[in-house]
Protein backbone atom coordinates (compact mmCIF):
# COMPACT_ATOMS: atom_id res chain seq x y z
CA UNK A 1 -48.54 -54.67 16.62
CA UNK A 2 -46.16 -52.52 14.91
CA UNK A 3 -42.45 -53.10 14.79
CA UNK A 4 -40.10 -51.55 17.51
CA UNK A 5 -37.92 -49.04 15.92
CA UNK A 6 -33.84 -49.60 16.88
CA UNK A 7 -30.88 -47.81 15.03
CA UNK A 8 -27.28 -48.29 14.67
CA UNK A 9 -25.19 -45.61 16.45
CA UNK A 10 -21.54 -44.61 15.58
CA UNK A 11 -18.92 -42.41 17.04
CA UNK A 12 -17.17 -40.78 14.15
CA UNK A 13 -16.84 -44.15 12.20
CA UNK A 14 -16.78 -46.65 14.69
CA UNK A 15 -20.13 -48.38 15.38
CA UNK A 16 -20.43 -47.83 18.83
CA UNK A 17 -24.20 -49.43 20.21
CA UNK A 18 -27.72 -49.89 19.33
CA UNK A 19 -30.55 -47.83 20.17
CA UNK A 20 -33.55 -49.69 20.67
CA UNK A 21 -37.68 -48.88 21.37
CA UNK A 22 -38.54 -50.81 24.11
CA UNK A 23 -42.19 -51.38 25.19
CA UNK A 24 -43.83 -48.70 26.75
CA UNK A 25 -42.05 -45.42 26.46
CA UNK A 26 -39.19 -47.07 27.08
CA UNK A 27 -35.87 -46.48 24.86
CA UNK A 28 -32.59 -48.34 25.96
CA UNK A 29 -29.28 -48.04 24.89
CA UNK A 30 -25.95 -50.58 24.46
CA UNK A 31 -22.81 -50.74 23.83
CA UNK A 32 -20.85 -52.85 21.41
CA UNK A 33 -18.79 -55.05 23.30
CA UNK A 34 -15.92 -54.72 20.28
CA UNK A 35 -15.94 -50.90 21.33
CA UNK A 36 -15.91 -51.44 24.53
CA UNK A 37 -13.13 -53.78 24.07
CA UNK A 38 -11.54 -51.16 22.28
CA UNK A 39 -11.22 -48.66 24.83
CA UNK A 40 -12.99 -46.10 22.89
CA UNK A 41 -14.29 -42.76 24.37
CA UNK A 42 -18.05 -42.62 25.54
CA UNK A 43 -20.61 -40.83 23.31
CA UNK A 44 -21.78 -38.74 25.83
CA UNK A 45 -21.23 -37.22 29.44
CA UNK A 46 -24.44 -38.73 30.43
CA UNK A 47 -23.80 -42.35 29.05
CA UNK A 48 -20.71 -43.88 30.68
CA UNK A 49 -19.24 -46.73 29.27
CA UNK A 50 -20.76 -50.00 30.83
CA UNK A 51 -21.77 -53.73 29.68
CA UNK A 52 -25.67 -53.45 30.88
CA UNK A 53 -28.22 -52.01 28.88
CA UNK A 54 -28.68 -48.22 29.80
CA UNK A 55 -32.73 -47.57 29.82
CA UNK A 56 -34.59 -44.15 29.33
CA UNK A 57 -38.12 -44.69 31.13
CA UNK A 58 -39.45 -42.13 29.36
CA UNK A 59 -38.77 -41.15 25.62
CA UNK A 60 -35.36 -40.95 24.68
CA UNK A 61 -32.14 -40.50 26.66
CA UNK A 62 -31.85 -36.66 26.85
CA UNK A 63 -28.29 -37.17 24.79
CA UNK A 64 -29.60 -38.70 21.79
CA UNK A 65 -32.96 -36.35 22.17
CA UNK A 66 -30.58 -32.81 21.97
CA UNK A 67 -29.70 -34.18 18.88
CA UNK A 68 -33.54 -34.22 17.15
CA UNK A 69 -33.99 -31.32 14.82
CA UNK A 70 -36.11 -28.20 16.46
CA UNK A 71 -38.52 -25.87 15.12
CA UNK A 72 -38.62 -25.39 11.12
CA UNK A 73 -36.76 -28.29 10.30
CA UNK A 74 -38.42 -30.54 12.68
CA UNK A 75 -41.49 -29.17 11.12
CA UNK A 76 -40.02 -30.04 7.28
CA UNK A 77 -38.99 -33.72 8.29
CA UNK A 78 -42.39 -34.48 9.67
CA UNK A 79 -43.68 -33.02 6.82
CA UNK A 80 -41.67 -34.98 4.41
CA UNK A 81 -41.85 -38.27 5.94
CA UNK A 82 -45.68 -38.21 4.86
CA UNK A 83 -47.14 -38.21 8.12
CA UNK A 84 -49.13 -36.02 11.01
CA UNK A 85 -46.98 -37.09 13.77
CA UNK A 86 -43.69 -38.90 13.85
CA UNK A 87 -41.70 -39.41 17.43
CA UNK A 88 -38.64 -37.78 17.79
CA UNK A 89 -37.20 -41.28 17.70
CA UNK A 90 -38.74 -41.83 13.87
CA UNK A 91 -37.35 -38.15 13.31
CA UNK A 92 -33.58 -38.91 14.72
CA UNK A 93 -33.46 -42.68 12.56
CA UNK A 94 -34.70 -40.58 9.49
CA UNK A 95 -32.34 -37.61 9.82
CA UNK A 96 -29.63 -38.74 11.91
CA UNK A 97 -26.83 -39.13 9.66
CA UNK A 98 -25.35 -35.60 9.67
CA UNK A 99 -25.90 -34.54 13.81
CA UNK A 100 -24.25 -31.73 16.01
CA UNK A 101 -20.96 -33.19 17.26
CA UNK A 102 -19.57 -36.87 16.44
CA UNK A 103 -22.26 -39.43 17.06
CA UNK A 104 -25.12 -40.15 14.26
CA UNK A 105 -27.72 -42.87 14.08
CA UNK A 106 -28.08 -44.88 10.97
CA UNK A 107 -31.94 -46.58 10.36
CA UNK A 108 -31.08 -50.13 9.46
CA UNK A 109 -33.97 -49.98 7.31
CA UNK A 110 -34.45 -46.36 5.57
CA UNK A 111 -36.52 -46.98 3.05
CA UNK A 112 -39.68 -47.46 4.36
CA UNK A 113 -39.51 -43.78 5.51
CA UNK A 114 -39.04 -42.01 2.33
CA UNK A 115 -42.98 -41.25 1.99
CA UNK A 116 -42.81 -37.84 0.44
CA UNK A 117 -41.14 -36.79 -3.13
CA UNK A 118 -40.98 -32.81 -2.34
CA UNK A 119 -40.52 -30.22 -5.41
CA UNK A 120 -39.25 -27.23 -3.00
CA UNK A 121 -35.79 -26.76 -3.22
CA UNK A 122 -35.69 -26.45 0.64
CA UNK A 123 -37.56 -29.64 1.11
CA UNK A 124 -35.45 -31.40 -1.52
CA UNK A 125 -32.75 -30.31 0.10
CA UNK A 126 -33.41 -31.33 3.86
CA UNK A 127 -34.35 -34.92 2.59
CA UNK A 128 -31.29 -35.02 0.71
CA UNK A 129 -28.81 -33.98 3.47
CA UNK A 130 -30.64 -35.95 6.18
CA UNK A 131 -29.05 -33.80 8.88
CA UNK A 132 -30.32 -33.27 12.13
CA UNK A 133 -29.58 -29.68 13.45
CA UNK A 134 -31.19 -27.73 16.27
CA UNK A 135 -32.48 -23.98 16.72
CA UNK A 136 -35.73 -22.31 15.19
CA UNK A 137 -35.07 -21.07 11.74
CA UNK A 138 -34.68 -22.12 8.65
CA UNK A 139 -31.76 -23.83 7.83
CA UNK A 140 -29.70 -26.15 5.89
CA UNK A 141 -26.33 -28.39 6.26
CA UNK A 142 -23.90 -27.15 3.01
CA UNK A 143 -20.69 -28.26 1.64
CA UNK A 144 -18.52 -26.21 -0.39
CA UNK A 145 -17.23 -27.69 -3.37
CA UNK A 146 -15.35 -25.20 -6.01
CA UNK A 147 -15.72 -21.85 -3.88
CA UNK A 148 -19.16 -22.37 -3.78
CA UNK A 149 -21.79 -23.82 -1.26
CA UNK A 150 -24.38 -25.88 -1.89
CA UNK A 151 -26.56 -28.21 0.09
CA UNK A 152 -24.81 -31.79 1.61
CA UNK A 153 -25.97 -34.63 0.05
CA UNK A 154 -26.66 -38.15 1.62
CA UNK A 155 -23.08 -39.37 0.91
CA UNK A 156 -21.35 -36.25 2.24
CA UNK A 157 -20.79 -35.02 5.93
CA UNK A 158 -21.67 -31.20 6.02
CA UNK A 159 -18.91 -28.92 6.66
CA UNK A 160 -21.25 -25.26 6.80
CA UNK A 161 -24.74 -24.56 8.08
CA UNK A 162 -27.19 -21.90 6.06
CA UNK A 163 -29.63 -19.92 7.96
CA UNK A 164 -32.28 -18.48 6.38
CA UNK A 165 -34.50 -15.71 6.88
CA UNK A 166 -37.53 -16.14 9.15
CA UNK A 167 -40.72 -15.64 8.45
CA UNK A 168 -41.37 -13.75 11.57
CA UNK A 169 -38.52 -11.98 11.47
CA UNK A 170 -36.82 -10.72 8.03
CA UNK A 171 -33.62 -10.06 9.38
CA UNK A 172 -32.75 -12.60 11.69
CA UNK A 173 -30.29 -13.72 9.60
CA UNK A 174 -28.52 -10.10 9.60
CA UNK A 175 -29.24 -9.70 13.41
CA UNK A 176 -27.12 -12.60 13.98
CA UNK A 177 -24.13 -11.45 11.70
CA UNK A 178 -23.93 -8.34 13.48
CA UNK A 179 -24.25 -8.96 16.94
CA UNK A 180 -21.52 -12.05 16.58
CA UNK A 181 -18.91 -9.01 14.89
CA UNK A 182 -19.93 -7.22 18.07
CA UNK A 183 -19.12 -10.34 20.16
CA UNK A 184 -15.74 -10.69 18.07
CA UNK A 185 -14.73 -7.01 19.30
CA UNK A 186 -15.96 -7.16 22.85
CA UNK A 187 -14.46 -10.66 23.10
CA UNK A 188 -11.53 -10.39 21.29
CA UNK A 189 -9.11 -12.81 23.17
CA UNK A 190 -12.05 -15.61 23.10
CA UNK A 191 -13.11 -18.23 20.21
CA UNK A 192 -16.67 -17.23 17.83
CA UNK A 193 -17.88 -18.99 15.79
CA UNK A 194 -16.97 -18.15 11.95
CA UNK A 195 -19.55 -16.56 9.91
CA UNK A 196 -20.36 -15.11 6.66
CA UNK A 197 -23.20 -13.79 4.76
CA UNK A 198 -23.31 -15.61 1.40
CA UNK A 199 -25.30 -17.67 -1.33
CA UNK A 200 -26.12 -21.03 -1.38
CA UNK A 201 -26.40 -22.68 -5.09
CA UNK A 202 -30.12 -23.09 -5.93
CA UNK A 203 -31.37 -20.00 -3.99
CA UNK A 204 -31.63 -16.67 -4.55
CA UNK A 205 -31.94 -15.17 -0.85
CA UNK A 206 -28.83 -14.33 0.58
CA UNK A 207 -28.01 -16.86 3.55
CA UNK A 208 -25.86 -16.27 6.85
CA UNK A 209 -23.25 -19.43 6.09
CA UNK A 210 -21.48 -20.72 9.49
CA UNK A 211 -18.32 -22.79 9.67
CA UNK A 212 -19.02 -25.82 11.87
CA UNK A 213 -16.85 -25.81 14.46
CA UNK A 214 -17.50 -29.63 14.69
CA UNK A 215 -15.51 -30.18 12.11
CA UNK A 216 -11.96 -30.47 10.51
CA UNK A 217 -10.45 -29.25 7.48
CA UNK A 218 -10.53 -32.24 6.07
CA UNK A 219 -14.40 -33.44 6.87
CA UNK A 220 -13.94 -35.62 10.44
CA UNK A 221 -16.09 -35.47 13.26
CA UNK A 222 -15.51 -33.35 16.34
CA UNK A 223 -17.23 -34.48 19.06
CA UNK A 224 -19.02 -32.19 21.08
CA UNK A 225 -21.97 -31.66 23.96
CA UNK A 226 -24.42 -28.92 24.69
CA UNK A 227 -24.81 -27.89 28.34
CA UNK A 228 -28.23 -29.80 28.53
CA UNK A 229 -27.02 -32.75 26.71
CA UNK A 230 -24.25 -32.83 29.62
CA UNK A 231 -26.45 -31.64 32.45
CA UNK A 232 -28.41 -34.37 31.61
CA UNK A 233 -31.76 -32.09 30.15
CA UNK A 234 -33.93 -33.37 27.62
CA UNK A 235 -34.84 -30.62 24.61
CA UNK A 236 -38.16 -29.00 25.72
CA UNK A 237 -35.95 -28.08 29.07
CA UNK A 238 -33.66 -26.13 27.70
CA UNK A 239 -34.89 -22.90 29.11
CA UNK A 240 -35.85 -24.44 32.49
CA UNK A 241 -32.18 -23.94 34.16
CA UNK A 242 -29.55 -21.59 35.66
CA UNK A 243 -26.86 -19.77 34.68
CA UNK A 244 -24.98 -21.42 37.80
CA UNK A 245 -25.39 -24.70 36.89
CA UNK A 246 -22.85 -24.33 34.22
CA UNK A 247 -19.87 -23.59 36.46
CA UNK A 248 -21.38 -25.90 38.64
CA UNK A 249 -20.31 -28.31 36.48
CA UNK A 250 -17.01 -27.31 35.12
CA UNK A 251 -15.77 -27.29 39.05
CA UNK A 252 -17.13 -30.61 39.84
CA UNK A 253 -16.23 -32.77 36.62
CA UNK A 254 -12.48 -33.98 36.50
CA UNK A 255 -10.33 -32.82 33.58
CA UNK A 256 -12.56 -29.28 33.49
CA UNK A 257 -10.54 -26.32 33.75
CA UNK A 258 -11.53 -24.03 36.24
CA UNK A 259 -10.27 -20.63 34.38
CA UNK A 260 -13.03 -21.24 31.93
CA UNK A 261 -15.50 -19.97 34.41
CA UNK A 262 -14.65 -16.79 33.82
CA UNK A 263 -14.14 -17.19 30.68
CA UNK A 264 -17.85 -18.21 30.72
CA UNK A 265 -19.12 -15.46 32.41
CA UNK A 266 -17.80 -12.67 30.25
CA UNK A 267 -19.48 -14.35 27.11
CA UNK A 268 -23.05 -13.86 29.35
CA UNK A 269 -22.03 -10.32 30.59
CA UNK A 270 -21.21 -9.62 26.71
CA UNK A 271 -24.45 -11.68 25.55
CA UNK A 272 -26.48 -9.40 27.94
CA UNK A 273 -24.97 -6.24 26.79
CA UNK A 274 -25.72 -6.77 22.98
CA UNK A 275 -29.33 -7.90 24.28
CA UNK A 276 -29.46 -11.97 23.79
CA UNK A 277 -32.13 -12.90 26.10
CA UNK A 278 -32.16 -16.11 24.44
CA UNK A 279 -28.83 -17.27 25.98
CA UNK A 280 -30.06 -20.97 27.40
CA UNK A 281 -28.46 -24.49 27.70
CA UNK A 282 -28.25 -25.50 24.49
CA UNK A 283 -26.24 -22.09 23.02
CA UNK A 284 -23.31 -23.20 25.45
CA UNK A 285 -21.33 -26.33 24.88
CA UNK A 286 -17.77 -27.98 25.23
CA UNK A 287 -15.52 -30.33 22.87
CA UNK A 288 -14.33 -33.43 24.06
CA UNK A 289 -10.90 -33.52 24.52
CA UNK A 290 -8.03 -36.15 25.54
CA UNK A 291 -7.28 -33.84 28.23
CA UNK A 292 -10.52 -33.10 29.20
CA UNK A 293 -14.20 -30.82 28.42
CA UNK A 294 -13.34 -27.35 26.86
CA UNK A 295 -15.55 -24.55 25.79
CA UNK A 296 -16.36 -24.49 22.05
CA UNK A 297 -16.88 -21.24 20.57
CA UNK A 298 -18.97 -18.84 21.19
CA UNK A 299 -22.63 -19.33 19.26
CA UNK A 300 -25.63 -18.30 18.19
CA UNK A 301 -25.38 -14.77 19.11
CA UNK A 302 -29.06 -12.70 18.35
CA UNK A 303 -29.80 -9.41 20.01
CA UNK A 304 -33.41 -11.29 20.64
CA UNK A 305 -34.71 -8.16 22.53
CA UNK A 306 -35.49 -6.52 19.31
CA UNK A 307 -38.15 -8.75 18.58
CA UNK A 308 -39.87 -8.68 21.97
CA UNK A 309 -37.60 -11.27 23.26
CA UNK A 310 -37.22 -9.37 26.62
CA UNK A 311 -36.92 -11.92 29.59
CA UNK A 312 -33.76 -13.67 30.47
CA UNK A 313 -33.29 -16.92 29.19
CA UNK A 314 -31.91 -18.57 32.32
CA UNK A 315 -32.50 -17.93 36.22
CA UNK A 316 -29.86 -16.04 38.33
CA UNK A 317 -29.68 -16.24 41.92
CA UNK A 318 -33.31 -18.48 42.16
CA UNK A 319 -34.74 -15.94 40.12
CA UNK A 320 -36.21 -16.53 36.30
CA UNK A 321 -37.55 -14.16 33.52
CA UNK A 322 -35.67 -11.17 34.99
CA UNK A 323 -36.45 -8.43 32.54
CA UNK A 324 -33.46 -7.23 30.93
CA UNK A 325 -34.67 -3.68 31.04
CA UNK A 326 -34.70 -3.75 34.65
CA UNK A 327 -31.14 -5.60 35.23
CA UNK A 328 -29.65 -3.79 37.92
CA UNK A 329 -25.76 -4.16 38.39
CA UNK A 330 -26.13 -6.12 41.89
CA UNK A 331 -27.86 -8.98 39.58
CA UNK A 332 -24.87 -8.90 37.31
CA UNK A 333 -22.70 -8.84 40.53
CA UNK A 334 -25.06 -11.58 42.03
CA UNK A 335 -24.12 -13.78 38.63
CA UNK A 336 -20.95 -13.56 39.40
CA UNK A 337 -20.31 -14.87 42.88
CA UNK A 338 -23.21 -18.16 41.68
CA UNK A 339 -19.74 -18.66 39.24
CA UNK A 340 -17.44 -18.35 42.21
CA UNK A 341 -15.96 -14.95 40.98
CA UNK A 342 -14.03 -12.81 43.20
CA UNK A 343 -15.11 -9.04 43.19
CA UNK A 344 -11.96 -8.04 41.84
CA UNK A 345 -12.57 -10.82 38.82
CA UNK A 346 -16.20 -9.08 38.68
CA UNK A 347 -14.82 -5.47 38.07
CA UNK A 348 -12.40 -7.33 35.74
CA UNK A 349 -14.93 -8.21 33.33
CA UNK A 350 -17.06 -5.64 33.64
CA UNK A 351 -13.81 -3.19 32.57
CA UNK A 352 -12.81 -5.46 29.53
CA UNK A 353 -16.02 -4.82 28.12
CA UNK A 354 -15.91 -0.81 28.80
CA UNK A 355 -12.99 -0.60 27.08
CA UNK A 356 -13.99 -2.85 24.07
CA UNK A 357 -17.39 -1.14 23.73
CA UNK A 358 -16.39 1.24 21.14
CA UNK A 359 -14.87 -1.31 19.05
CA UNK A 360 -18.10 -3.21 18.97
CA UNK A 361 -19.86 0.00 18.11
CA UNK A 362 -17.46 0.30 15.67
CA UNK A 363 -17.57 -3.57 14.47
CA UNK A 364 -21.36 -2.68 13.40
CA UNK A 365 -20.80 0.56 11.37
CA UNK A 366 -18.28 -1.10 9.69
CA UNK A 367 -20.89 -3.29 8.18
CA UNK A 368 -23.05 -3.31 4.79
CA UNK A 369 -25.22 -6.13 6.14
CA UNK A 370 -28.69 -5.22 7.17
CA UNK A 371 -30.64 -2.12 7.29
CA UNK A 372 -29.14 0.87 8.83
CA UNK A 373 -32.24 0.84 11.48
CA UNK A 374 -30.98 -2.29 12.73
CA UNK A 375 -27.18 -1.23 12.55
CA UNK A 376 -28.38 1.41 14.96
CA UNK A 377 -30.69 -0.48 17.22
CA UNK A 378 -28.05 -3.00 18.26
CA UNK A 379 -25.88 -0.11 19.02
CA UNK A 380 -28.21 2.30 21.05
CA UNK A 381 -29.46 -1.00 22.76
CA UNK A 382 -25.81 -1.41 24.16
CA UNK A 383 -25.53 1.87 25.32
CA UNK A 384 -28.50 2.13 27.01
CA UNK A 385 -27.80 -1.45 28.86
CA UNK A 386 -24.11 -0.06 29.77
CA UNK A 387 -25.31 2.98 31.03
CA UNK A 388 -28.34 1.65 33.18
CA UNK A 389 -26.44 -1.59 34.45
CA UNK A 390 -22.89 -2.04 33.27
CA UNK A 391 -21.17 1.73 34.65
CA UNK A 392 -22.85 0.87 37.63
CA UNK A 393 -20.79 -2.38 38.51
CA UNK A 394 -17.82 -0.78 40.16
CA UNK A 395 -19.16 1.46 42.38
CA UNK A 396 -21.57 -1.57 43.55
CA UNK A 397 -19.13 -3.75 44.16
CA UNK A 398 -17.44 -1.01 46.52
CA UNK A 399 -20.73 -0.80 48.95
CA UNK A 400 -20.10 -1.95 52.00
CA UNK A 401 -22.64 -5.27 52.05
């Protein structure tokens, strides 16, 4: 019988529990009684600090589970650890050093798992780095050293993340620069995430190089929590929720601040105007604080209906895939009160954005990144969606129900 896999779990640098394969599909979790005796902060929303074992019947707890690697990289790290299928357990112990937020799992044992000697410079790189990062595309964990980037290393905690072009779609990369400047001048009083185009030493292709906002200057962990890491979701569900549960739980957890709500809700109304359909639970999140759960900056920003992406990501008002094409302005208005909003909070929104809209348009021209086709198609896009939905918002709101 093969050997139950367990790793060693830390919060920033404190070793904070064990995470342990049980028999069956069972996967507990425990604390460290010297950080419990320590009074220090729980690792997640989900997993409370407590002296009894904390068991996941199924696979493991959806905390640790937000934190596998998705899509190309999960790909890559199955592919380098020499085998045709690896749990995301064996994926997390292998490439959990360098994870979203501050918690990463150390394999007691790593050695065994270093089947593969790659040549690529990508796969080199990812078994290098050992980070564990979510979303689709290609992409890397960087440090910059000397004004230039280049890929973490084992003995480093990343600072940047490089995306890379996708196979499927050439300028994804450029998509996302451009429709986070337009989120920067519709949003201009909120937090984005930095971003750059740039190069990465050892590749030739241009890269789109974010600042991790998970991070300080000087290279400690901030610890952090999607929305389905704190509703409690494992990975696969990501797309499976509502729009409502979000302020749902900002109003009902203590410490939450309840302005945020709207603050919420005019990154959606602004992620729907630029066309990201692909807004779900894991492209919201909030820091830990001493004082309580706060937004982090706004993220992954992709006008996703250019590629056919043209569904809404999440439900509103019990009803899913709503074509964005056929949003009418009651459905925005119907968002809205599911967040608690007043009407007069509604028409607030909706007129920040009319009188930013121009200065996104303007935020796109500005730029040399991408083709001019897709310059333009983010921009028509947003006047089509504020002309067919967005104008429409006030004089909705004034109908007599």
């Amino acid at each position: 019988m093969a050997n139950l896999l367990w790793g060693n779990v830390y919060y920033q640098d404190r070793f904070a529990g064990v995470l342990r394969q049980e028999p069956g599909e069972r996967i507990s979790f425990t604390y460290d009684e010297h950080y419990l005796a320590g009074h220090h902060p729980s690792i997640a929303h989900t997993l409370p600090l407590r002296t009894d074992t904390i068991i996941s019947q199924s696979g493991l707890p959806p905390f640790f589970d937000n934190l596998v690697a998705e899509g190309w990289l999960e790909e890559a790290q199955t592919r380098l650890l020499g085998k045709r299928r690896v749990s995301r357990f064996e994926l997390l112990l292998a490439f959990g050093q360098d994870c979203a937020g501050a918690v990463s799992i150390i394999d007691p044992d790593p050695e065994r798992r270093d089947a593969a000697r790659p040549d690529d410079p990508m796969d080199i790189a990812v078994m290098s780095g050992r980070a564990s990062l979510s979303g689709i595309q290609p992409k890397l964990a960087l440090v910059r050293r000397d004004g230039q980037f280049r890929p973490a290393r084992t003995d480093e905690l990343s600072t940047h993340i490089a995306k890379f072009p996708s196979s499927r779609h050439g300028d994804l990369t450029a998509n996302e620069y451009l429709t986070t400047k337009a989120l920067q001048a519709l949003l201009p009083g909120d937090d984005i995430v930095d971003l750059r185009m740039g190069h990465v030493a050892g590749f030739e292709e241009p890269a789109l190089i974010i600042t991790r906002f998970d991070r300080t200057d000087d290279g400690q962990r901030i610890h952090f929590e999607e929305f389905n890491q704190l509703l409690g979701y494992p990975s696969h569900a990501k797309y499976e929720g509502s729009h409502k549960s979000m302020p749902d739980f900002i109003r009902q957890t203590p410490g939450c601040l309840p302005a945020e709500i709207y603050r919420l809700y005019l990154r959606i109304l602004a992620g729907v105007l630029l066309g990201n359909t692909d807004m779900h639970l894991k492209n919201f999140a909030m820091f830990h604080t001493e004082a309580g759960l706060r937004l982090t900056p706004a993220y992954d920003a992709v006008s996703a209906t250019l590629y056919g992406y043209n569904t809404i990501a999440l439900s509103i008002g019990g009803s899913a895939h709503i074509p964005i094409g056929e949003m009418k302005p009651r459905t925005l208005i119907r968002l809205g009160e599911e967040f608690g909003l007043s009407k007069q909070a509604i028409a607030m929104a909706a007129g920040q954005l009319e009188k930013r809209q121009t200065a996104a348009r303007n935020a796109i021209a500005e730029c040399t990144t991408g083709p001019a086709e897709l310059r333009d198609a983010i921009s028509t896009f947003m006047g089509k969606r504020w002309n067919g939905t967005f104008a429409l918002i006030g004089k909705a709101l004034s109908k007599k129900p």
